[in-house]
PDB file of N, CA and C in Angstrom:
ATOM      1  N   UNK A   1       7.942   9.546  -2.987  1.00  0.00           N
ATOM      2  CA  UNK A   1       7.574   8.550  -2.008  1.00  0.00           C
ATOM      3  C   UNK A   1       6.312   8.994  -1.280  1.00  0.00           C
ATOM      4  N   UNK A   2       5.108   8.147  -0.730  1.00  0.00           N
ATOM      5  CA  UNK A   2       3.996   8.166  -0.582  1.00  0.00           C
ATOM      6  C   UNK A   2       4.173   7.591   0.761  1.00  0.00           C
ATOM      7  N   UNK A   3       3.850   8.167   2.428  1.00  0.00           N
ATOM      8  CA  UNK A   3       3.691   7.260   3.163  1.00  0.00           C
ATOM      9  C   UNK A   3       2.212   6.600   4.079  1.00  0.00           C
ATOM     10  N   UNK A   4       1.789   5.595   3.939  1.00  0.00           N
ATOM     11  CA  UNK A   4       0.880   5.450   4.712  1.00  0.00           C
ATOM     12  C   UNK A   4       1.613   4.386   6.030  1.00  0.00           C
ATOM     13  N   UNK A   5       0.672   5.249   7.093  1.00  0.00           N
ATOM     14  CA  UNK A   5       0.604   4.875   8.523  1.00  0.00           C
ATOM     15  C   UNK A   5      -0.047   4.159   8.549  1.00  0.00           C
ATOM     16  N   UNK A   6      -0.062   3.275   9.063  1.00  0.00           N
ATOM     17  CA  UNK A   6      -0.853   2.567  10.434  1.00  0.00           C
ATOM     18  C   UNK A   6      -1.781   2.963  11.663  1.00  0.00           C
ATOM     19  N   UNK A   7      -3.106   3.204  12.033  1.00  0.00           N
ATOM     20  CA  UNK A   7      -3.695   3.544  12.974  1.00  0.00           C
ATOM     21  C   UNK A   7      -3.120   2.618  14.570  1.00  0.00           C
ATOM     22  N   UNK A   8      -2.359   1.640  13.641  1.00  0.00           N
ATOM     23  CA  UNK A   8      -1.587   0.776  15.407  1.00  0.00           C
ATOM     24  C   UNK A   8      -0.997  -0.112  14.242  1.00  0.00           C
ATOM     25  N   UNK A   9       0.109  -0.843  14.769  1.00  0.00           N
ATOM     26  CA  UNK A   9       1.176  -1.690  14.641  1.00  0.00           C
ATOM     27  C   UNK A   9       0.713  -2.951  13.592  1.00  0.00           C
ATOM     28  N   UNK A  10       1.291  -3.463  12.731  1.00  0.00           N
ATOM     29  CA  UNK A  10       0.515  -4.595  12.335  1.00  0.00           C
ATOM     30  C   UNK A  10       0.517  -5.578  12.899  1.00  0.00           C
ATOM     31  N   UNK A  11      -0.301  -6.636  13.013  1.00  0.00           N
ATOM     32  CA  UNK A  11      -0.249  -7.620  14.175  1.00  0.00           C
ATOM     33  C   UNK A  11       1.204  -8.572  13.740  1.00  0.00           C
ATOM     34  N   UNK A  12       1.136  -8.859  12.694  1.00  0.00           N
ATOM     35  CA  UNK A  12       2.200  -9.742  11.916  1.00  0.00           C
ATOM     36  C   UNK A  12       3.285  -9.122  11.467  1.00  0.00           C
ATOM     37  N   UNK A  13       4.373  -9.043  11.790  1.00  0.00           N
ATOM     38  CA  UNK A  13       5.906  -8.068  11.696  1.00  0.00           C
ATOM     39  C   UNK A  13       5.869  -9.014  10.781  1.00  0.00           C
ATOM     40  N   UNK A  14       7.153  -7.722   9.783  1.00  0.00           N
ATOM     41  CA  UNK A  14       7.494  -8.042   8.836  1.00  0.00           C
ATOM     42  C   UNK A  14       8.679  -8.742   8.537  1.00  0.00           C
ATOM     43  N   UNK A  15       9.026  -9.609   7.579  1.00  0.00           N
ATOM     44  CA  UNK A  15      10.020 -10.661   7.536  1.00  0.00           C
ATOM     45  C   UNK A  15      11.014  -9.976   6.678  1.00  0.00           C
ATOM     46  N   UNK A  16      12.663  -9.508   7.189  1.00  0.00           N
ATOM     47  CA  UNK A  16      13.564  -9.099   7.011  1.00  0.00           C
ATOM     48  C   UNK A  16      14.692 -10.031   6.575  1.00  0.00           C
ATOM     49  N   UNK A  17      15.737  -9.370   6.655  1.00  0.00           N
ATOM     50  CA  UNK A  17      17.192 -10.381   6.055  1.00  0.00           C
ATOM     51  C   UNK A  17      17.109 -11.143   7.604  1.00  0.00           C
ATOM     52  N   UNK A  18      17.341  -9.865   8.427  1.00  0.00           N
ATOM     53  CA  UNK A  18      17.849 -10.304   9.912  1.00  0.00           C
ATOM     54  C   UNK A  18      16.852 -10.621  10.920  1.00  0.00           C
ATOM     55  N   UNK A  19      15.638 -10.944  10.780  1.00  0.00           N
ATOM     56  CA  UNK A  19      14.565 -11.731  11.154  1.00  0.00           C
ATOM     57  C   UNK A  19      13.247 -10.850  11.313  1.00  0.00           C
ATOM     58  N   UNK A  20      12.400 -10.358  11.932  1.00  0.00           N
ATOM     59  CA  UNK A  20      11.784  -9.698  11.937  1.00  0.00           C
ATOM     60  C   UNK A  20      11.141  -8.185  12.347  1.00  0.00           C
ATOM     61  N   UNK A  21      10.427  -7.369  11.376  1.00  0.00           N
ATOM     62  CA  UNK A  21      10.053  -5.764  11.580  1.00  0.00           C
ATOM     63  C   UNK A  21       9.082  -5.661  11.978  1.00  0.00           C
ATOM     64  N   UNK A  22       9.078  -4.892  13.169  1.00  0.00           N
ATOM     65  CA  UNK A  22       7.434  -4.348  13.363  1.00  0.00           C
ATOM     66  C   UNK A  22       7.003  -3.350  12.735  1.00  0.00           C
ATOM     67  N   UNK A  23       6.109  -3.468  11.723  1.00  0.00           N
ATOM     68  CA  UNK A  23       5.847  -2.401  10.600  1.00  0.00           C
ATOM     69  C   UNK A  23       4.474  -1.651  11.140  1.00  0.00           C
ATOM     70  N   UNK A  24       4.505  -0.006  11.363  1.00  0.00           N
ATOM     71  CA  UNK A  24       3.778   0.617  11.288  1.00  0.00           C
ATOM     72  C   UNK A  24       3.099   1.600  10.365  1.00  0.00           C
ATOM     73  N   UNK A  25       3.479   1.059   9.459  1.00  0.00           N
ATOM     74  CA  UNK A  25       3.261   1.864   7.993  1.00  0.00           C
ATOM     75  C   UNK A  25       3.816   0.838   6.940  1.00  0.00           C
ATOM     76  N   UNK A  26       3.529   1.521   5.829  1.00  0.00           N
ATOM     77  CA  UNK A  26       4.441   1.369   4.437  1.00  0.00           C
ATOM     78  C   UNK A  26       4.662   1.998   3.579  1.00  0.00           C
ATOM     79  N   UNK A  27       5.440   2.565   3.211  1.00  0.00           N
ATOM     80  CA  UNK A  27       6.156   3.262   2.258  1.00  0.00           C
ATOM     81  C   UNK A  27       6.227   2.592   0.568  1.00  0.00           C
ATOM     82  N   UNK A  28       5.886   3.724  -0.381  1.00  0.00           N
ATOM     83  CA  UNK A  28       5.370   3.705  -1.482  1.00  0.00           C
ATOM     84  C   UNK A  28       6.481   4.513  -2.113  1.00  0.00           C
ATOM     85  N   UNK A  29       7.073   3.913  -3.131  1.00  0.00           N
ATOM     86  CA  UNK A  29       8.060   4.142  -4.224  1.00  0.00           C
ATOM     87  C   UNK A  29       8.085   4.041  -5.355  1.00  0.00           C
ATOM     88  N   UNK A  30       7.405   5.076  -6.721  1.00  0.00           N
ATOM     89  CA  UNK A  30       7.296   5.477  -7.572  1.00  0.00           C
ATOM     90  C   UNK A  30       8.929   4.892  -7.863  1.00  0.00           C
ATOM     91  N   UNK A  31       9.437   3.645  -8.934  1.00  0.00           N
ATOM     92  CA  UNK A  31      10.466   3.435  -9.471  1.00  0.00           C
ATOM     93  C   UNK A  31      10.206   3.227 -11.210  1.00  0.00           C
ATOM     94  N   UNK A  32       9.515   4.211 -11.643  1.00  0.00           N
ATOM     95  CA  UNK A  32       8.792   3.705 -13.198  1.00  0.00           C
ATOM     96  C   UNK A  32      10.273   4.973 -13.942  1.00  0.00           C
ATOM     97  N   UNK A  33      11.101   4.328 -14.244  1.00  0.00           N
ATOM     98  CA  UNK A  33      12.221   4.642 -15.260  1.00  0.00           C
ATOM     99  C   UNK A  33      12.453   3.185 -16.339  1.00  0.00           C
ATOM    100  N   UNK A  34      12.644   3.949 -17.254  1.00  0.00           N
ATOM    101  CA  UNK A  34      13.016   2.937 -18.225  1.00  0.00           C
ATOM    102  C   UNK A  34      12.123   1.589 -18.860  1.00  0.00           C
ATOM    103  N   UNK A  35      12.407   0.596 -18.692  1.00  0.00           N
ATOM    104  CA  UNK A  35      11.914  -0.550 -18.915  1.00  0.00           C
ATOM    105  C   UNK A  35      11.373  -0.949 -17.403  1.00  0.00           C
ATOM    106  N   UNK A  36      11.758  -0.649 -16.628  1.00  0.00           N
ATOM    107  CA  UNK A  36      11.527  -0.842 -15.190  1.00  0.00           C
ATOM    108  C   UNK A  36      10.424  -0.290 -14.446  1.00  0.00           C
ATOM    109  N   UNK A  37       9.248  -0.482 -15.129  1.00  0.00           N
ATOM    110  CA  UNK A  37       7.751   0.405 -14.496  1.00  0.00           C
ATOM    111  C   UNK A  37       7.744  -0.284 -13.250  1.00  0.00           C
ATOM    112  N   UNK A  38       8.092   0.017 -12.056  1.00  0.00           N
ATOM    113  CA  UNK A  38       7.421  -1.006 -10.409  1.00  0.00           C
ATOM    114  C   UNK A  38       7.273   0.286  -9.583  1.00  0.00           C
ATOM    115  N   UNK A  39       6.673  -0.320  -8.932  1.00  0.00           N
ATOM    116  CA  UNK A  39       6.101   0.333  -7.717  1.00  0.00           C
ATOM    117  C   UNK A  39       6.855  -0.621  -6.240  1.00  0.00           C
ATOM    118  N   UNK A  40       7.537  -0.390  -5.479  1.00  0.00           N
ATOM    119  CA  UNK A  40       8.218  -0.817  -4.229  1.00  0.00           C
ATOM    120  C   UNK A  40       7.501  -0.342  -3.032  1.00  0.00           C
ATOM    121  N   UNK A  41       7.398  -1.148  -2.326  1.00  0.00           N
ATOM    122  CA  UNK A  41       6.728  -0.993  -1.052  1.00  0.00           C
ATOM    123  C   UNK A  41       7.097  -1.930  -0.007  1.00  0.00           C
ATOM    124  N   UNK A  42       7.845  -0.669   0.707  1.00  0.00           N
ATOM    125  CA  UNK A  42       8.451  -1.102   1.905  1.00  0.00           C
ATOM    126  C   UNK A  42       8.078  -0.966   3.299  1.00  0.00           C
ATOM    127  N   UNK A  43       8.391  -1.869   4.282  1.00  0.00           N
ATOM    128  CA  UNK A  43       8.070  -0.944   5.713  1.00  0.00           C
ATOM    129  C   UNK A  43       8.640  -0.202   6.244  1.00  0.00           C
ATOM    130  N   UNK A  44       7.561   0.421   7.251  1.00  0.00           N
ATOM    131  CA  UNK A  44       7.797   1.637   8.024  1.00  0.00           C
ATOM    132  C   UNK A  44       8.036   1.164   9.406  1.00  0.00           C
ATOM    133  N   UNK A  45       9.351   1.281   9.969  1.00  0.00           N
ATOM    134  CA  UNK A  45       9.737   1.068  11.378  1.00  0.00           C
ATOM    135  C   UNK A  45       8.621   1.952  12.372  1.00  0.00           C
ATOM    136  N   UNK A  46       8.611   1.358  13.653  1.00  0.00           N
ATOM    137  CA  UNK A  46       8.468   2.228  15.041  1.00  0.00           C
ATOM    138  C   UNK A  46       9.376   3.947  15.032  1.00  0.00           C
ATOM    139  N   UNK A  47      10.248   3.908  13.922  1.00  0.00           N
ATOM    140  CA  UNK A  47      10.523   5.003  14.360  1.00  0.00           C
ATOM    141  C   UNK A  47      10.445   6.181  13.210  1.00  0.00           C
ATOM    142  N   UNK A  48       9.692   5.442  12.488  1.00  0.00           N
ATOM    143  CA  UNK A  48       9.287   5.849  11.163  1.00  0.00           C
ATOM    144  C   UNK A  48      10.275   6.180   9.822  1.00  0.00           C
ATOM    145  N   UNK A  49      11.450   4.923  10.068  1.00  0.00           N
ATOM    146  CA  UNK A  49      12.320   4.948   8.709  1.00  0.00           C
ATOM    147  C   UNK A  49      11.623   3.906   8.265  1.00  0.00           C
ATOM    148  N   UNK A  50      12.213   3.977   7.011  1.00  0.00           N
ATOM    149  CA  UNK A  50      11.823   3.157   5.623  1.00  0.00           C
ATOM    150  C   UNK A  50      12.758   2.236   6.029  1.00  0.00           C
ATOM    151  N   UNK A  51      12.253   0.675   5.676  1.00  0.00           N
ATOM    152  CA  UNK A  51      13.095  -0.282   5.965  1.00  0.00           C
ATOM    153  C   UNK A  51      13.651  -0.837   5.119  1.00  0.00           C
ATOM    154  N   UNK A  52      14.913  -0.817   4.677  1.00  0.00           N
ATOM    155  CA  UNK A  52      15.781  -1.857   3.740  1.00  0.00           C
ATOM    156  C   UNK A  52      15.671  -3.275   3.607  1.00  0.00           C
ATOM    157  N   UNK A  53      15.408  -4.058   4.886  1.00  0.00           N
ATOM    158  CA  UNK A  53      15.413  -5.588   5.101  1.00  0.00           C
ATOM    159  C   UNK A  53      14.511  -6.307   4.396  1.00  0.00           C
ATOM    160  N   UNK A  54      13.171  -5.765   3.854  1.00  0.00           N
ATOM    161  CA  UNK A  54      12.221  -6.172   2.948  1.00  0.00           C
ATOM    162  C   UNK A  54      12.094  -5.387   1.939  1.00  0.00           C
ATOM    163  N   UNK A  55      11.076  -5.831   1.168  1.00  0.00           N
ATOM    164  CA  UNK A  55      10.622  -4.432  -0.224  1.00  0.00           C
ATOM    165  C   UNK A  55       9.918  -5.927  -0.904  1.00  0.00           C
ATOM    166  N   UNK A  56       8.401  -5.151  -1.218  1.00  0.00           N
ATOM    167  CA  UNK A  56       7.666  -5.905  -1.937  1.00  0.00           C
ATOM    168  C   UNK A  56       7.509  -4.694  -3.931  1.00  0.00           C
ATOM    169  N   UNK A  57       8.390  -5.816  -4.816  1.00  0.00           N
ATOM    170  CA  UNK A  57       8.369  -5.218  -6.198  1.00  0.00           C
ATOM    171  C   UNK A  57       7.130  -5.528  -7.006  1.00  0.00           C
ATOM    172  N   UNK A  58       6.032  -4.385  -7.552  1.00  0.00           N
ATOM    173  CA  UNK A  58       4.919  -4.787  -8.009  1.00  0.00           C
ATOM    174  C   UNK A  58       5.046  -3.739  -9.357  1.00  0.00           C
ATOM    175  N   UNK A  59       5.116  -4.356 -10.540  1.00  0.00           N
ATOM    176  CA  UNK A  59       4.561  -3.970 -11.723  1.00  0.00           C
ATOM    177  C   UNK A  59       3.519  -2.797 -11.887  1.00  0.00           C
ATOM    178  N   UNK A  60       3.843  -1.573 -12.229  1.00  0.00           N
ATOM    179  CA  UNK A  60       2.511  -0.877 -12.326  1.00  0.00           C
ATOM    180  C   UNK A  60       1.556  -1.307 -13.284  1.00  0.00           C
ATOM    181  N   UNK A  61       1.442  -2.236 -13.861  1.00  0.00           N
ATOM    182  CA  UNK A  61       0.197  -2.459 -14.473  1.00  0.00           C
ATOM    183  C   UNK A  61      -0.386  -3.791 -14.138  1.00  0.00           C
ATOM    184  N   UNK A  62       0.196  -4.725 -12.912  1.00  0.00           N
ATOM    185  CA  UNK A  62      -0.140  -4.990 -12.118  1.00  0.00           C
ATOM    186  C   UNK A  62      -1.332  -4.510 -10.735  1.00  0.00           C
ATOM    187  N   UNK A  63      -0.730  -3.482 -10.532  1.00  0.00           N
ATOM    188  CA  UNK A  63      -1.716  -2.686  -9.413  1.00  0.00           C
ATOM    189  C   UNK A  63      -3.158  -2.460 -10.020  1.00  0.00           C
ATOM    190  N   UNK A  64      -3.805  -2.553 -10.559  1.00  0.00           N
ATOM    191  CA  UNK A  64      -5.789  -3.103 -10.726  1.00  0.00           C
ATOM    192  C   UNK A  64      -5.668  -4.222 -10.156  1.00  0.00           C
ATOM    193  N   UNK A  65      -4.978  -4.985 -10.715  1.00  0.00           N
ATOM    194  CA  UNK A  65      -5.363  -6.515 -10.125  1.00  0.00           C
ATOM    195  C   UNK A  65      -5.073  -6.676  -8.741  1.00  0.00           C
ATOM    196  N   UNK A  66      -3.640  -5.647  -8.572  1.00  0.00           N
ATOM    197  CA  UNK A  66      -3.543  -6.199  -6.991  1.00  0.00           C
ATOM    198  C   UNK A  66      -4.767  -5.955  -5.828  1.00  0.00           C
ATOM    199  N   UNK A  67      -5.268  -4.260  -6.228  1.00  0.00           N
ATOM    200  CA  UNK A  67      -6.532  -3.633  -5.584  1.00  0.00           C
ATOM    201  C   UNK A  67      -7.489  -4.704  -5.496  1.00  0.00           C
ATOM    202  N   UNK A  68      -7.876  -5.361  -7.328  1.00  0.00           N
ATOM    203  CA  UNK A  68      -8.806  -6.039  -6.755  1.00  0.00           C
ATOM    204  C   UNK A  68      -8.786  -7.328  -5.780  1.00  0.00           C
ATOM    205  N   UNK A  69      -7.663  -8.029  -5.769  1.00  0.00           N
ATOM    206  CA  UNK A  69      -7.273  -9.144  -5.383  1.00  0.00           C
ATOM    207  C   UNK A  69      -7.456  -8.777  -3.645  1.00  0.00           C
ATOM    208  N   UNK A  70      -7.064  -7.187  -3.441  1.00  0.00           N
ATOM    209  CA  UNK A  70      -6.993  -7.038  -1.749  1.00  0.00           C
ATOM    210  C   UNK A  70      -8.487  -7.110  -1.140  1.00  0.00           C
ATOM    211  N   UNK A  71      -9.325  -5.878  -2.521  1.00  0.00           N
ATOM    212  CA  UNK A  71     -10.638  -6.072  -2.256  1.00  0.00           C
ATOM    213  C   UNK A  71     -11.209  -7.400  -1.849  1.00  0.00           C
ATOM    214  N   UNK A  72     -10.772  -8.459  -2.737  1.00  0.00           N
ATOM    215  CA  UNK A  72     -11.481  -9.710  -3.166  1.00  0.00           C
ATOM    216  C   UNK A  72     -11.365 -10.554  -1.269  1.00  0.00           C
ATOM    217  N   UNK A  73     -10.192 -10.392  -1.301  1.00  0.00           N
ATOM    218  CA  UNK A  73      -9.668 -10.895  -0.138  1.00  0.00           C
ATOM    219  C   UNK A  73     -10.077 -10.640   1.208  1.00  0.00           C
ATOM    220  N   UNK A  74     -10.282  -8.836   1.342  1.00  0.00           N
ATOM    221  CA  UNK A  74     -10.711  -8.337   3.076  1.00  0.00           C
ATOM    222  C   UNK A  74     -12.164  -7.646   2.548  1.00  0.00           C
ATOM    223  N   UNK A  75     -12.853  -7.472   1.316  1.00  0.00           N
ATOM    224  CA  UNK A  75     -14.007  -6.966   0.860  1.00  0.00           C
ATOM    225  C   UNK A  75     -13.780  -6.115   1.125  1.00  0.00           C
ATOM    226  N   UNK A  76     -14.735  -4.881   0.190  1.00  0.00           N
ATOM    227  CA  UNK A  76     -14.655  -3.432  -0.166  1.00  0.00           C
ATOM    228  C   UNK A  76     -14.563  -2.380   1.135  1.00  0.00           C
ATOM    229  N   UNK A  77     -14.135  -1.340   1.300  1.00  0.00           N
ATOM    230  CA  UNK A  77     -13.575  -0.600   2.599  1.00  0.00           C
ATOM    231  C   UNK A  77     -15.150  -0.661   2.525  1.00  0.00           C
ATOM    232  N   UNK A  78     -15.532   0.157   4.185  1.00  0.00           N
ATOM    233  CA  UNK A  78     -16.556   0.443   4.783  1.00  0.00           C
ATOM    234  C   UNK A  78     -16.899   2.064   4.268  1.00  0.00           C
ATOM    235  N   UNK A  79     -18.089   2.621   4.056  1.00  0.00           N
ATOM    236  CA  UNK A  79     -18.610   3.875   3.604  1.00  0.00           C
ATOM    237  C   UNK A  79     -17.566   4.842   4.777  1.00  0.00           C
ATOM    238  N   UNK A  80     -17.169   4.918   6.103  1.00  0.00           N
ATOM    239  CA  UNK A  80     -16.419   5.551   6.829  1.00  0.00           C
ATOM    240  C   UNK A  80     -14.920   5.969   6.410  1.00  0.00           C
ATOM    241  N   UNK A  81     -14.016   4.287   5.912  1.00  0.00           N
ATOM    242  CA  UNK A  81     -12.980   4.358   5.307  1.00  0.00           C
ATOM    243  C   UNK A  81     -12.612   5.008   4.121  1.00  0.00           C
ATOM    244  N   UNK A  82     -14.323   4.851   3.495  1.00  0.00           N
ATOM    245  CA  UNK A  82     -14.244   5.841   2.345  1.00  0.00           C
ATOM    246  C   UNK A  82     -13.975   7.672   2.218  1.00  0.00           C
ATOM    247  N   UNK A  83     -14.619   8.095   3.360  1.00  0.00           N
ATOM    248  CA  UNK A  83     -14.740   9.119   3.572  1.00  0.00           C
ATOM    249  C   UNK A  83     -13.677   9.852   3.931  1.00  0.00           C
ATOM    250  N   UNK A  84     -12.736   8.870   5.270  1.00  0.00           N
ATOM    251  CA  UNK A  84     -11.800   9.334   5.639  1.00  0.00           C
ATOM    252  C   UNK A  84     -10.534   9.660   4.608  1.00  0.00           C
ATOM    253  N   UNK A  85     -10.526   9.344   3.029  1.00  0.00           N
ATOM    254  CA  UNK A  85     -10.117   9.542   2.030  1.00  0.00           C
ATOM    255  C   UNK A  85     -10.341  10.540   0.991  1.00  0.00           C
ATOM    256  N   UNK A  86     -11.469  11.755   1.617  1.00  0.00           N
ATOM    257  CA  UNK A  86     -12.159  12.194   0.690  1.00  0.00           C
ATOM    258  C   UNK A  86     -11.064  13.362   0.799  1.00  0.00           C
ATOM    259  N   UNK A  87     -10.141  14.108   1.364  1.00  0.00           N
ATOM    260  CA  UNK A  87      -9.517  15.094   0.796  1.00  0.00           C
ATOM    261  C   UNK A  87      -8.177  14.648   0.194  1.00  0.00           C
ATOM    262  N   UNK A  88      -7.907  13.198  -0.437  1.00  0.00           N
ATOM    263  CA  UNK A  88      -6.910  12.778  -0.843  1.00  0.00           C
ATOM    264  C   UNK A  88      -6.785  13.334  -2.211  1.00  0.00           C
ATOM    265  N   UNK A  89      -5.654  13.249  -2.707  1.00  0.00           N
ATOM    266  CA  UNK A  89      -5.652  13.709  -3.900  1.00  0.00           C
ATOM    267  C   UNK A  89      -6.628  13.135  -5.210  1.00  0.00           C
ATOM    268  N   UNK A  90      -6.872  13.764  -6.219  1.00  0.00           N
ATOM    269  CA  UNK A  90      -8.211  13.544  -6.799  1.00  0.00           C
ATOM    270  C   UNK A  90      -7.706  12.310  -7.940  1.00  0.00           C
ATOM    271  N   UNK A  91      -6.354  11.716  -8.138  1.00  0.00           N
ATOM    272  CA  UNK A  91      -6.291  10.503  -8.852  1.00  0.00           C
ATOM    273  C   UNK A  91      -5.782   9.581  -7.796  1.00  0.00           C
ATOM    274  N   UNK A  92      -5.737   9.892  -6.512  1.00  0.00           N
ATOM    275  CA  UNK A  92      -6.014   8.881  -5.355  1.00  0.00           C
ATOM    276  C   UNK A  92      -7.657   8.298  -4.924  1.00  0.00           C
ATOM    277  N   UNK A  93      -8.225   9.183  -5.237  1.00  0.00           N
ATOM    278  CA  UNK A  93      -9.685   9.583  -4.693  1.00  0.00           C
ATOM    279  C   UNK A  93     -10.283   8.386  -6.072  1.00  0.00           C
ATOM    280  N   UNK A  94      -9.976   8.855  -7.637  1.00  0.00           N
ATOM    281  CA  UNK A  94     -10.852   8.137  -8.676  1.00  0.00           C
ATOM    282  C   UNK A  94     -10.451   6.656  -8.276  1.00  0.00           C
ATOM    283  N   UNK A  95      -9.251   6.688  -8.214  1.00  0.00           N
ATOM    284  CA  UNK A  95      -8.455   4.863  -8.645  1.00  0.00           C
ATOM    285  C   UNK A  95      -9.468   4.404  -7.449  1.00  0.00           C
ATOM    286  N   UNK A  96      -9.585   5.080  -6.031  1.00  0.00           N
ATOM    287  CA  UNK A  96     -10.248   4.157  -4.940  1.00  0.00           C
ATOM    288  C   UNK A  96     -11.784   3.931  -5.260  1.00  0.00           C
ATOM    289  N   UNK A  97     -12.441   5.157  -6.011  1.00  0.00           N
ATOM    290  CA  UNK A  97     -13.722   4.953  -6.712  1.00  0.00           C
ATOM    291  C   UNK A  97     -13.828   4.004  -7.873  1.00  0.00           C
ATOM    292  N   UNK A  98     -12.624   3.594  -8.431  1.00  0.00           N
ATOM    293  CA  UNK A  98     -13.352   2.674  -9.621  1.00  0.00           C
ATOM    294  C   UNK A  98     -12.679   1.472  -8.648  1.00  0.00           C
ATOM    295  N   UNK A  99     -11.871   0.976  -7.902  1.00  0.00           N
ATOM    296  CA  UNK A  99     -11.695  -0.261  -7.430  1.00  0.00           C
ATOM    297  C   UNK A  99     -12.423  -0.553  -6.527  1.00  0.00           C
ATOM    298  N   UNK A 100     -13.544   0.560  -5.721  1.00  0.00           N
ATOM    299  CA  UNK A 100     -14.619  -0.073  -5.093  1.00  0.00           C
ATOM    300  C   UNK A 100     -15.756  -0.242  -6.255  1.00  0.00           C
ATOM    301  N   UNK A 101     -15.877   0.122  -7.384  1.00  0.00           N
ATOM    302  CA  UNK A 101     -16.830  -0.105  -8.157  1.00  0.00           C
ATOM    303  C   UNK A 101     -17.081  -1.325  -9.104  1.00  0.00           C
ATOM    304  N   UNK A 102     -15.731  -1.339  -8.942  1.00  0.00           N
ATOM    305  CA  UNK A 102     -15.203  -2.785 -10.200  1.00  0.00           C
ATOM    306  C   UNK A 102     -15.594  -4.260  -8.997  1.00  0.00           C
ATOM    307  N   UNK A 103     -15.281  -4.184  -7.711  1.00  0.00           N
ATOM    308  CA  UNK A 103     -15.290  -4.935  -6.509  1.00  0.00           C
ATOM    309  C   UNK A 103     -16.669  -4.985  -6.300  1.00  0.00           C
ATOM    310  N   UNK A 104     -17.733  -4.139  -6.528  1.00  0.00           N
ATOM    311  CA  UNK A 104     -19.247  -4.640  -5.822  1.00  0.00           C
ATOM    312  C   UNK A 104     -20.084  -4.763  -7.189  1.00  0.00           C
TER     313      UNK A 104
END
């Protein structure tokens, strides 16, 4: 499991069984067994559990398209956002170099 934070709260809580989460993160779930390659991504409470009430299921060979689709949508991070990524791991680091490359 992979977690990214939030620098502050998202403005738009997240939609649960039992109505709504204020998500300060999201949580990343490697579920690639079997026939079942996905990637799950859930929110991260105020108190920093993983939340059960939602879960978004995405295909790993889905995820290019989703990158580009986010790119497409809020345009390519800023040269800063980039940076602040630079001691990430080095097949975190390429995938964000070819989906800003494929995007401009």
């Amino acid at each position: 499991m992979q977690t990214i934070k939030f620098e502050r709260p998202s403005y738009f809580d997240s939609r649960g069984r039992n109505g709504y989460v204020p998500t300060y993160g999201v949580a990343v779930f490697n579920m690639g067994t079997g026939d079942f390659d996905e990637v799950h991504i859930h929110p991260v409470t105020s108190r920093g559990a993983v939340s059960e009430a939602c879960r978004l299921a995405i295909r790993k060979s889905a995820i290019p398209d989703l990158v580009k689709a986010l790119l497409d949508a809020v345009g390519p991070p800023s040269l800063d956002e980039i940076c602040r990524h630079n001691d990430a791991d080095p097949a975190v680091r390429a995938a964000l170099d070819e989906a800003v490359k494929s995007a401009l």
